[in-house]
Protein backbone atom coordinates (compact mmCIF):
# COMPACT_ATOMS: atom_id res chain seq x y z
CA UNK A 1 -33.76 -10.03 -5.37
CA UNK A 2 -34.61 -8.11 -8.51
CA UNK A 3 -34.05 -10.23 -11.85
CA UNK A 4 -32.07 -8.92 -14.82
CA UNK A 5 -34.40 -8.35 -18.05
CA UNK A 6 -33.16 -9.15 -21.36
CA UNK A 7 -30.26 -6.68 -22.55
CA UNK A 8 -29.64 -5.56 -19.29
CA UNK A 9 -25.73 -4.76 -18.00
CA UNK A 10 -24.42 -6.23 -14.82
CA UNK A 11 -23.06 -2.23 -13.25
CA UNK A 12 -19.18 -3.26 -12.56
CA UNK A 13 -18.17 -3.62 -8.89
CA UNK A 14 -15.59 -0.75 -8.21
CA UNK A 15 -12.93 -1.99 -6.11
CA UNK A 16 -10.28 0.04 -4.03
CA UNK A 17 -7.34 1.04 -5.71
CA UNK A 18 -4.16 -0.19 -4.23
CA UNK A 19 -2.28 2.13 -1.55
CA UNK A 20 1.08 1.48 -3.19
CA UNK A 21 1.18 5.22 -3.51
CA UNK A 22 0.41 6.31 0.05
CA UNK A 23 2.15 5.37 3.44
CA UNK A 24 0.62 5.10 6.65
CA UNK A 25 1.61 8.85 7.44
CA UNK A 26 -0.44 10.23 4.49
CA UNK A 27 -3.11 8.25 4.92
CA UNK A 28 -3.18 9.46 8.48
CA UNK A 29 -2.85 13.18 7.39
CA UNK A 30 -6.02 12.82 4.97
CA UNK A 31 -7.88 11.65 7.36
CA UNK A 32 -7.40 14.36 9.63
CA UNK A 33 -7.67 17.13 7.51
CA UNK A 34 -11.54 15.49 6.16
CA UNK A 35 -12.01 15.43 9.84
CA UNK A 36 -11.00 19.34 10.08
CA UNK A 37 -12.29 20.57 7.18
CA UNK A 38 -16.28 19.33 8.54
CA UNK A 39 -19.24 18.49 6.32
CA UNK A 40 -19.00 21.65 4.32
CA UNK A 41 -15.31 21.66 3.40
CA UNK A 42 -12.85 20.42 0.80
CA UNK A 43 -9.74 18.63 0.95
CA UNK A 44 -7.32 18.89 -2.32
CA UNK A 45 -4.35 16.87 -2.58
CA UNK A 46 -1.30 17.91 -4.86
CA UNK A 47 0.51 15.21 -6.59
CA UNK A 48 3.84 16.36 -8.23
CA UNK A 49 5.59 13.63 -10.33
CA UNK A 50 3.14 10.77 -9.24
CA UNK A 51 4.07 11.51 -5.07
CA UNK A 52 1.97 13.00 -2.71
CA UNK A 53 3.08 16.27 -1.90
CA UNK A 54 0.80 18.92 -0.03
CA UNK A 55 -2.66 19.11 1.16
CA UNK A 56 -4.76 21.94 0.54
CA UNK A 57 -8.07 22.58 3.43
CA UNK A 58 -11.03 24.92 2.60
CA UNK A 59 -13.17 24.90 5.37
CA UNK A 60 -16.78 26.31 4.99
CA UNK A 61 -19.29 27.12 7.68
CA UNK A 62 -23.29 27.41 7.10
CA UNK A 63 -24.67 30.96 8.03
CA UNK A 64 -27.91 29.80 8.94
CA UNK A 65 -26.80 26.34 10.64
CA UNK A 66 -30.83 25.64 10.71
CA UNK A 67 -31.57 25.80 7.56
CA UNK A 68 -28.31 23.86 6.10
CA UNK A 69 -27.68 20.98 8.28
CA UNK A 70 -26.52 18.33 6.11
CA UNK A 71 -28.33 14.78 6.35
């Protein structure tokens, strides 16, 4: 266990924000577009007037899979 010098800050703990926002069925949809979209892909979500409303996928593929295998 490392010990805290003099003037040192405690880094906050981030918690999980609340999924008051999200049902089960989004939730479920976001997951399987991360799982589509692979390690080199994005996932956008569009909120219009504080709801969840589309989900935009941008897949991306390596061209040389050897040289840009992520860890």
């Amino acid at each position: 266990m490392e010990r805290m010098t003099e003037g040192a800050s405690v880094p906050p703990t981030i918690q999980p924000a609340p999924t008051r926002f999200l049902r089960p069925r989004e939730i479920a949809f976001i997951e399987d577009a991360l799982r589509q979209v692979g390690a080199f892909g994005e996932v956008h979500l569009i909120v219009e007037r504080g709801r969840l409303r589309f989900v935009r996928t941008l897949k991306s593929e390596a061209i040389d899979s050897s040289k840009d295998k992520p860890s």
